[in-house]
Protein backbone atom coordinates (compact mmCIF):
# COMPACT_ATOMS: atom_id res chain seq x y z
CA UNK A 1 -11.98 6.59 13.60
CA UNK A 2 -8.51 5.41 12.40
CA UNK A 3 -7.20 4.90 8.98
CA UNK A 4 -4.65 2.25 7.87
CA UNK A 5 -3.18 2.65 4.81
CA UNK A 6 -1.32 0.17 3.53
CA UNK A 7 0.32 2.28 0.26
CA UNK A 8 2.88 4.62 1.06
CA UNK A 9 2.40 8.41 1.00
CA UNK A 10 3.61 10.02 -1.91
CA UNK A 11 4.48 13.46 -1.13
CA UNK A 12 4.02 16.68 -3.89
CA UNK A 13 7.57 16.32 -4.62
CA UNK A 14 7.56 12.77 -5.69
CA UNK A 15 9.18 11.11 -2.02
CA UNK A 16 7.86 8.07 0.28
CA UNK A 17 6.30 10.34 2.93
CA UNK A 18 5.18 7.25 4.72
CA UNK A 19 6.10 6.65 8.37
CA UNK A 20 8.93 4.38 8.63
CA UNK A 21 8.50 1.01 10.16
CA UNK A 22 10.00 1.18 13.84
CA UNK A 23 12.47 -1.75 15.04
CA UNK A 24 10.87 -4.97 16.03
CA UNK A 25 10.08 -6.04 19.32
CA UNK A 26 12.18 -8.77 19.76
CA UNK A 27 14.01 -10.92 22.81
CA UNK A 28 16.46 -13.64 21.58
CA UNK A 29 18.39 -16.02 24.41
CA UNK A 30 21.73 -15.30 24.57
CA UNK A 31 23.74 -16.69 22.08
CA UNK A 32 25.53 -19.08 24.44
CA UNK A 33 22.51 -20.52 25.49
CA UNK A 34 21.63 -24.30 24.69
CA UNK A 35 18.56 -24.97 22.04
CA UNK A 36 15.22 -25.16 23.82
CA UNK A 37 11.52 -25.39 23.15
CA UNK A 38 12.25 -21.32 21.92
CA UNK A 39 14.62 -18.95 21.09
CA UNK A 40 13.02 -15.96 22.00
CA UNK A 41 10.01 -13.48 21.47
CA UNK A 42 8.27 -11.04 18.77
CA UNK A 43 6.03 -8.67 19.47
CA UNK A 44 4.32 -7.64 16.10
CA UNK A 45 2.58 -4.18 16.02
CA UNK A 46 -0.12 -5.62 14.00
CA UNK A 47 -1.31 -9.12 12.39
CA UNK A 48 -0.48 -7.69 8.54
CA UNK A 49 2.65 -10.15 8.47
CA UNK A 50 4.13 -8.32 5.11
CA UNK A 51 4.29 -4.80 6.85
CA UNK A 52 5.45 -6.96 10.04
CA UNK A 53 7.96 -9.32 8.94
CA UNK A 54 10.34 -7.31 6.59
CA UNK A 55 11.44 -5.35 9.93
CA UNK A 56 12.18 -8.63 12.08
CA UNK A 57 14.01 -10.19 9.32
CA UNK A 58 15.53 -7.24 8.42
CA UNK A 59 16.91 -7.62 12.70
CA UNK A 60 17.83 -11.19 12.09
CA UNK A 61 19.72 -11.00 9.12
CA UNK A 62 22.24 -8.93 10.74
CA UNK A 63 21.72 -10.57 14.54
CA UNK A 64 21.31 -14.57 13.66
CA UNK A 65 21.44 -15.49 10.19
CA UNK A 66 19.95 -14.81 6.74
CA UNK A 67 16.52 -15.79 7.43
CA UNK A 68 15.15 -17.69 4.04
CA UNK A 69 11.92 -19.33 5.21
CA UNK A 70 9.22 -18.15 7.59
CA UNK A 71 6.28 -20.27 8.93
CA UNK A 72 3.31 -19.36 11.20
CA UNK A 73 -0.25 -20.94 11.80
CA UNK A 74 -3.27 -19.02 9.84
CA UNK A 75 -5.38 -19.26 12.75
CA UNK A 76 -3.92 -16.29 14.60
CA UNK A 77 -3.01 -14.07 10.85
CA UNK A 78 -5.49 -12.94 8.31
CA UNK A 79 -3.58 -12.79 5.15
CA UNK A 80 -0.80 -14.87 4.94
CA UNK A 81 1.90 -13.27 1.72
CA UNK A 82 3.55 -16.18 -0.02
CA UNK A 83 7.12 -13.73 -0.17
CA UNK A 84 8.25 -10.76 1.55
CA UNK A 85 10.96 -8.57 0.51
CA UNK A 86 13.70 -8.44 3.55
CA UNK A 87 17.25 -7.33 3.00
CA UNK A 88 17.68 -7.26 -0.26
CA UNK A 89 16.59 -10.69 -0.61
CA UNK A 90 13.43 -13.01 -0.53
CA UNK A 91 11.98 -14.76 1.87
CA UNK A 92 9.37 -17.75 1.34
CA UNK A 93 6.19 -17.56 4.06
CA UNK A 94 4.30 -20.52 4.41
CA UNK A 95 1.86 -21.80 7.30
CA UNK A 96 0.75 -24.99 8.72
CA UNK A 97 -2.47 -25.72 11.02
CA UNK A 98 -0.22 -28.58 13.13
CA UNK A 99 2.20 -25.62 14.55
CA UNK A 100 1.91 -23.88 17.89
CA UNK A 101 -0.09 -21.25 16.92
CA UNK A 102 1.43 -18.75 18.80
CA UNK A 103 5.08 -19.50 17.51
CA UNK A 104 6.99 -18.64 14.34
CA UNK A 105 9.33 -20.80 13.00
CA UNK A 106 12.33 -19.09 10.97
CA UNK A 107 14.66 -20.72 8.71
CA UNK A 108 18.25 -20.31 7.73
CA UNK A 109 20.55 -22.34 5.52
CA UNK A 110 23.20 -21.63 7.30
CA UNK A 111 22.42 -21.98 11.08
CA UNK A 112 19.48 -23.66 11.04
CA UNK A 113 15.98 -23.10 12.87
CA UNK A 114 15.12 -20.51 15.25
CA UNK A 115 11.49 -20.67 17.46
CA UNK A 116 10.11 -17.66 17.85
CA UNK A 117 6.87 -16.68 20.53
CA UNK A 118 4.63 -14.31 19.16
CA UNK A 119 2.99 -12.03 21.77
CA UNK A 120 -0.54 -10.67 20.41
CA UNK A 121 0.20 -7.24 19.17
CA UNK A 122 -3.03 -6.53 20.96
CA UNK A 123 -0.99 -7.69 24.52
CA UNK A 124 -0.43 -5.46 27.32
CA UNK A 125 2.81 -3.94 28.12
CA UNK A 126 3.54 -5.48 31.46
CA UNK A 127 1.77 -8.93 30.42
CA UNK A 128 4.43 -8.70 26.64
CA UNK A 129 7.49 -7.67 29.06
CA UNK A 130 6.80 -10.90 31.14
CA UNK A 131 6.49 -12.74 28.12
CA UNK A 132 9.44 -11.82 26.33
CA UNK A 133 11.76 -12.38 29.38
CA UNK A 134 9.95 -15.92 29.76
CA UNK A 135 10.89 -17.19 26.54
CA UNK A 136 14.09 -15.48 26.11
CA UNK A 137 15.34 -17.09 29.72
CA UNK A 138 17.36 -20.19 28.75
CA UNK A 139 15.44 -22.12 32.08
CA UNK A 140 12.25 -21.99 30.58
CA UNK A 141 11.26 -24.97 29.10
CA UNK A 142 7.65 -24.54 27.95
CA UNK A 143 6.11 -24.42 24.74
CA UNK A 144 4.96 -20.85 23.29
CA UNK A 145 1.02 -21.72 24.04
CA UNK A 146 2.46 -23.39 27.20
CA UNK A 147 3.50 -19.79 27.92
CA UNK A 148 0.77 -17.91 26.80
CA UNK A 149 -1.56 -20.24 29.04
CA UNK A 150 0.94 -19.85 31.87
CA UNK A 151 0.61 -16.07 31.66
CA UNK A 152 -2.89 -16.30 31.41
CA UNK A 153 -3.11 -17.62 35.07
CA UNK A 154 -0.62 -15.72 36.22
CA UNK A 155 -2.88 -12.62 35.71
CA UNK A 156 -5.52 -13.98 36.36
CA UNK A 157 -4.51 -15.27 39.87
CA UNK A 158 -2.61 -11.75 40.18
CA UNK A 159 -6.43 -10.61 39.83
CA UNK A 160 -7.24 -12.70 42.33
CA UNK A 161 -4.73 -11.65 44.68
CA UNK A 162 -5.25 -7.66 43.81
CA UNK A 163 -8.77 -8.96 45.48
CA UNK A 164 -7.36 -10.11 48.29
CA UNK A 165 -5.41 -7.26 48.62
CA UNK A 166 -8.00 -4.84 48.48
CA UNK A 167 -10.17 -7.26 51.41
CA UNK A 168 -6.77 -7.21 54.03
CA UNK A 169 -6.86 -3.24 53.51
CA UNK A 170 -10.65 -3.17 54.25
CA UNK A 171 -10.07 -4.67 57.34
CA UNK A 172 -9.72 -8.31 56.34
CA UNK A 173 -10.91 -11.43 58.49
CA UNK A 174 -13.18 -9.82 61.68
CA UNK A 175 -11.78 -10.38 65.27
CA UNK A 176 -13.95 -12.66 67.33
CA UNK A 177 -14.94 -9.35 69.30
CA UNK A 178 -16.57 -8.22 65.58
CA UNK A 179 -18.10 -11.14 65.68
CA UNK A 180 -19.63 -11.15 69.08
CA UNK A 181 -21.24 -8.31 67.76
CA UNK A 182 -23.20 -9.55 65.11
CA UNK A 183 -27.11 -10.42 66.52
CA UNK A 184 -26.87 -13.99 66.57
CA UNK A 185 -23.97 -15.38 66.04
CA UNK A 186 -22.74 -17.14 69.25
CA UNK A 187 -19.01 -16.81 68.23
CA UNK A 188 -16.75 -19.09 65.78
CA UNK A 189 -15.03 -18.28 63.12
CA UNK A 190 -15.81 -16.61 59.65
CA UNK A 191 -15.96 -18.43 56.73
């Protein structure tokens, strides 16, 4: 059984003897690169979006811009905070059922909007790794469900081919002299 707490530890000596929150997994184009569809990729540890976002803003404050507004779509986050501390300032959290549900939108006054895909934090390494280089290549042109849905059949035909794999090891398609030797089958092919 696990335990989240989400108070930090205070120690016998008065000190914050919680763990501290690691670096965000993030991807960003490179700053060269024209505006597309998205800018990049997060990969949250979690869906509690206050212990989540202070870290990635806290990134994008010093990589992009001072981030001022975040928005997301509740369907994929359980609590949604109206603020979170980041930086030394505040940042303003809001959501909206029309956006891509697997994007977050960021907002700076100074440089404008940046498009985020967020990769469950339940994802798979190797499926996340994919992901992030997707939407961080500056080719790509597809929405963040677009890519989500893309990666979906890409491992699920990778499935498909690990099957197929596994059949050309075993011996694959039988020779016609395999066949001749089945009881009743006057040759052909296998189907």
């Amino acid at each position: 059984m696990s335990v989240i707490l989400d108070r930090p530890l205070i120690a016998a000596d008065g000190q914050d003897s919680s763990p501290p929150i690691p670096p965000p997994r993030l991807a960003l184009k490179p700053a060269a690169a024209a505006r597309g569809l998205l800018d990049g990729a997060w990969w949250p540890r979690s869906r509690d979006l206050a212990r989540e976002l202070p870290a990635l803003i806290d990134t994008l404050d010093r990589r992009w811009a001072r981030v001022t507004r975040v928005a997301v779509n509740p369907a994929l986050w359980p609590v949604i905070p109206r603020r979170v501390s980041a930086s030394g300032h505040v940042v303003h959290v809001g959501w909206f059922r029309e956006q891509d549900p697997n994007k977050l939108l960021l907002l700076s006054y100074t440089t404008g909007r940046l498009d985020l895909l967020v990769i469950p934090p339940e994802c798979d390494l190797a499926a996340a790794t994919r992901l992030m280089a997707a939407a961080a290549d500056p080719r790509r042109g597809l929405t963040a469900s677009g890519l989500m849905a893309d990666d979906e059949l890409l491992r699920t035909a990778g499935t498909d081919r690990r099957g197929e794999a596994v059949w050309e090891s075993e011996g694959g398609t039988p020779s016609a002299a395999d066949m001749a030797a089945v009881p009743g089958h006057a040759g052909g092919t296998w189907t």
